[in-house]
C-alpha atoms as a PDB file:
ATOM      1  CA  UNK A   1     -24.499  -4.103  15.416  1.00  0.00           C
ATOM      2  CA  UNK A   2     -21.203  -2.683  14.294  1.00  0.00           C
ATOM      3  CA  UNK A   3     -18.693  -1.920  17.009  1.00  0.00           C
ATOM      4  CA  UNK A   4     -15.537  -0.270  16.053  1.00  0.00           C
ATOM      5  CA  UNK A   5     -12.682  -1.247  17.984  1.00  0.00           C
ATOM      6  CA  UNK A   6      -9.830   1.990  18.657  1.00  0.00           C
ATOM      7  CA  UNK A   7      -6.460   0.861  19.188  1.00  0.00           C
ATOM      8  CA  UNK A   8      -4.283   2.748  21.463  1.00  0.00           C
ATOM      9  CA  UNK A   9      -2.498   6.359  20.229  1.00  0.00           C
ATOM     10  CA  UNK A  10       1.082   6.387  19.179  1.00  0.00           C
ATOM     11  CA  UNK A  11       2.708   9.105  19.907  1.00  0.00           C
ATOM     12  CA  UNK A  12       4.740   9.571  16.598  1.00  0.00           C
ATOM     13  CA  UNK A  13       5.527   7.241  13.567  1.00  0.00           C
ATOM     14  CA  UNK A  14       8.477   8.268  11.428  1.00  0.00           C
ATOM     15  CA  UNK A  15       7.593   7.524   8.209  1.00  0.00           C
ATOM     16  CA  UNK A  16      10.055   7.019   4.808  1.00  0.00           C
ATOM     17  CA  UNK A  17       7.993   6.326   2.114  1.00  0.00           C
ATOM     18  CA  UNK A  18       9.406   6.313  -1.607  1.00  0.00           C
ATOM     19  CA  UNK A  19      10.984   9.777  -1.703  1.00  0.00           C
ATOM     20  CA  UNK A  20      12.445  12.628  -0.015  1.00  0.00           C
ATOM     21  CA  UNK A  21      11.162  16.072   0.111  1.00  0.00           C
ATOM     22  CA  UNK A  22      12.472  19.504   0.879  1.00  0.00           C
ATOM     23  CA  UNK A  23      11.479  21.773   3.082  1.00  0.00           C
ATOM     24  CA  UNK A  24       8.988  23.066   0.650  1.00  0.00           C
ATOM     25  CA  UNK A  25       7.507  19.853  -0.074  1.00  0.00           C
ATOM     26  CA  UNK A  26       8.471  19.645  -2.691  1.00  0.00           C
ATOM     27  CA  UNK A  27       9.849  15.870  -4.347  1.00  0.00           C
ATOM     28  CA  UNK A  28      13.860  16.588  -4.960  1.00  0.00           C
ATOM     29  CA  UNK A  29      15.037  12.909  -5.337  1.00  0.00           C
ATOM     30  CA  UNK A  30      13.949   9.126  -4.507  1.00  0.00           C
ATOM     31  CA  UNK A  31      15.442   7.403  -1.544  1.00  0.00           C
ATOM     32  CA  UNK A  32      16.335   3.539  -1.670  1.00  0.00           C
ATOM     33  CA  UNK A  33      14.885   1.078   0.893  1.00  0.00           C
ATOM     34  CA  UNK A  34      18.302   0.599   1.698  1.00  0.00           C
ATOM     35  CA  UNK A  35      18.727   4.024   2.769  1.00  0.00           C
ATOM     36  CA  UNK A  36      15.643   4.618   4.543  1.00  0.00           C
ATOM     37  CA  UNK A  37      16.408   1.294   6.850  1.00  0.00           C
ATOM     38  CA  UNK A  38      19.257   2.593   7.962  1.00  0.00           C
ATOM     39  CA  UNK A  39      18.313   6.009   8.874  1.00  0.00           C
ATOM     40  CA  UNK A  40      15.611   4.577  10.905  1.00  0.00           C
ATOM     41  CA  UNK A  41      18.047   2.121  12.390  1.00  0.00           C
ATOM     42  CA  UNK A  42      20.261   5.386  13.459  1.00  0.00           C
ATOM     43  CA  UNK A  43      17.229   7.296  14.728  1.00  0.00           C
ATOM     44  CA  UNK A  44      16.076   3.860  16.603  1.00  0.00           C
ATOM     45  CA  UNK A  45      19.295   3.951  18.015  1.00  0.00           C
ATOM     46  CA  UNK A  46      19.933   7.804  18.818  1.00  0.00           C
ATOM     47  CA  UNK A  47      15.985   7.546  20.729  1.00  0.00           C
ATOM     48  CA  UNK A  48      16.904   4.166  22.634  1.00  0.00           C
ATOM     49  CA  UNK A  49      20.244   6.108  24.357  1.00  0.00           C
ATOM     50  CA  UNK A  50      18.132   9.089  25.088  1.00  0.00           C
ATOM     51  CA  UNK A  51      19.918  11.173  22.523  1.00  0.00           C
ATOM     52  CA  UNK A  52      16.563  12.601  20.891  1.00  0.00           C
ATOM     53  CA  UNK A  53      13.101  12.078  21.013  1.00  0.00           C
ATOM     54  CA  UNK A  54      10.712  10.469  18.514  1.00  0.00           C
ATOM     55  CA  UNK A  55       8.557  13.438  18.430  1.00  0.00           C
ATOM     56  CA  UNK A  56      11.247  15.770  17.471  1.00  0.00           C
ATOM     57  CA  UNK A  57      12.975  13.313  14.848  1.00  0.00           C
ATOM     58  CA  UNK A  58       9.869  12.808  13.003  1.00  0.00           C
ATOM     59  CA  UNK A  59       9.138  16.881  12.745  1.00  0.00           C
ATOM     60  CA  UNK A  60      12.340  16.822  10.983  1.00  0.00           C
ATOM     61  CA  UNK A  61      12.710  14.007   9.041  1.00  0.00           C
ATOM     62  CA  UNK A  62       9.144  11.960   8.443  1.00  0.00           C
ATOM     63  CA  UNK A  63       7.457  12.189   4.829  1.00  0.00           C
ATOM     64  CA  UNK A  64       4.419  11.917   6.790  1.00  0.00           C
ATOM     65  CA  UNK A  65       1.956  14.472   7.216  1.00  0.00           C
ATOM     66  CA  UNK A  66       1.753  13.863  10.530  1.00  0.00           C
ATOM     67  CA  UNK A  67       5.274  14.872  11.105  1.00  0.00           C
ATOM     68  CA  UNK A  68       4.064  18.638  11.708  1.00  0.00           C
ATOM     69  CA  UNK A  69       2.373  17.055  15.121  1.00  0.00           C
ATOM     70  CA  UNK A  70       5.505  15.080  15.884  1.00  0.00           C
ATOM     71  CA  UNK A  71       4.176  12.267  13.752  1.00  0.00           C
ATOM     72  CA  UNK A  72       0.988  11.681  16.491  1.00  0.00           C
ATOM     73  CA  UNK A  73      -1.428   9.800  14.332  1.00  0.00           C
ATOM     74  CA  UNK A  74      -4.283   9.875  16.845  1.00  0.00           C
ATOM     75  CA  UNK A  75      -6.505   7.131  18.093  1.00  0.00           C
ATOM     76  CA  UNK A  76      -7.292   4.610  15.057  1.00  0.00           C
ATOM     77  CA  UNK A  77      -9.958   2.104  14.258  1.00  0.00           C
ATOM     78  CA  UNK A  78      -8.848  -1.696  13.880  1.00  0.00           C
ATOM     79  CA  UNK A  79      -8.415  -2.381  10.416  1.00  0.00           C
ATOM     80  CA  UNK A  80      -7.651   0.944   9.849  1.00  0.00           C
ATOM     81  CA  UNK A  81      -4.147   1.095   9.031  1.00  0.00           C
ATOM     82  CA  UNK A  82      -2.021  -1.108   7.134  1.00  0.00           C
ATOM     83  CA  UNK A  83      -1.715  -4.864   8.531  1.00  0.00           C
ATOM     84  CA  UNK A  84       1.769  -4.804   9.033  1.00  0.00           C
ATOM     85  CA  UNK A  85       1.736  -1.526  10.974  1.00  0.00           C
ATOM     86  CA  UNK A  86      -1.232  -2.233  13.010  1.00  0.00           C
ATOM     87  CA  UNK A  87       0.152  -5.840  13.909  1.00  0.00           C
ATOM     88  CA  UNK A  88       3.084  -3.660  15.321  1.00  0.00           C
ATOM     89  CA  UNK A  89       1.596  -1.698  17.267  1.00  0.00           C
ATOM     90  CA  UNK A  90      -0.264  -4.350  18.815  1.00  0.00           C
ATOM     91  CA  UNK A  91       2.727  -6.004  19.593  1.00  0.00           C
ATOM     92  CA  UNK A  92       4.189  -3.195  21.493  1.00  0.00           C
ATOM     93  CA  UNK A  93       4.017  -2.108  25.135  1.00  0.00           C
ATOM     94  CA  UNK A  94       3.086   1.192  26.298  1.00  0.00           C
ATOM     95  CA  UNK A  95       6.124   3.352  25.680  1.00  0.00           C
ATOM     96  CA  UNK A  96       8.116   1.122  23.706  1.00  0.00           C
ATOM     97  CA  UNK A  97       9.502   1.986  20.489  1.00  0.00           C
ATOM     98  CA  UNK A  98       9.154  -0.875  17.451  1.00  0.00           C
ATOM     99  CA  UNK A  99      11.872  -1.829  15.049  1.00  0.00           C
ATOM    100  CA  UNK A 100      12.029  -1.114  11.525  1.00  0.00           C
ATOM    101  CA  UNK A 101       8.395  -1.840  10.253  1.00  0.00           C
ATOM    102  CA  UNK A 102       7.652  -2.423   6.034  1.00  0.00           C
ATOM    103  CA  UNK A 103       4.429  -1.575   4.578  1.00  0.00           C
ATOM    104  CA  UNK A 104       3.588  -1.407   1.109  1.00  0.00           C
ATOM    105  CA  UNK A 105       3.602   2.586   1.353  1.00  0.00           C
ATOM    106  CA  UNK A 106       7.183   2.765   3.146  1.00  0.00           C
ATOM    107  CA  UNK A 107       8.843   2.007   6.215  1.00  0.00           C
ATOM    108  CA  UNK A 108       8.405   3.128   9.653  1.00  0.00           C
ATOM    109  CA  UNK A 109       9.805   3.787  13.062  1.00  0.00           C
ATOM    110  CA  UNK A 110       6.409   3.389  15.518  1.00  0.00           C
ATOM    111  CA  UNK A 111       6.598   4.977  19.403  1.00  0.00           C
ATOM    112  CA  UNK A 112       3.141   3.295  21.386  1.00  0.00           C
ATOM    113  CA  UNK A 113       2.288   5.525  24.506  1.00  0.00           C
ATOM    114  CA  UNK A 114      -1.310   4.370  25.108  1.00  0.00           C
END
């Protein structure tokens, strides 16, 4: 029998992935690796002294699709994602928020709240 396993929701990923977009959504320009790390690392930083929220950041700023819903990507299936972005959600606790993660599609900041 098949049995699929859901992992817990996060409550927003912000999400960089190979370019920036305007508000249209449209492509304007690519962003380095470089670049994206360390406007994560600022947004990790501004969310860890209360400053903003991960919800709000990634309506403004992830190239996700998600980031309309705050960057809430639901309940997901094991397997589901990519393996270095499930392993770190695994790896957090409920309400902690993960370091820079690197995928093959970007890199993200990832919020766990169930």
């Amino acid at each position: 029998a098949f049995v699929r396993r859901l992992y817990p929701k996060l409550a927003a990923s912000i999400d960089f992935l190979t370019r920036e977009r305007d508000p249209d959504g449209k492509e304007i320009r690519h962003r380095s690796k470089a670049a994206a790390i360390k406007m994560l690392n600022e947004y990790r930083r501004l969310i860890n002294s209360a400053s903003e929220d991960l919800a709000s950041l990634a309506e403004q700023v992830s190239d996700c699709d998600t980031a309309k819903h705050g960057g809430d990507l639901g309940w997901f299936a094991a397997n589901y994602m990519q393996p270095e972005f499930e392993a770190a959600v695994l790896e957090l606790e409920e309400g902690q928020l993960s370091g820079v993660v690197e995928t093959a599609s970007g890199v993200h900041l990832i919020q766990r709240t169930g």
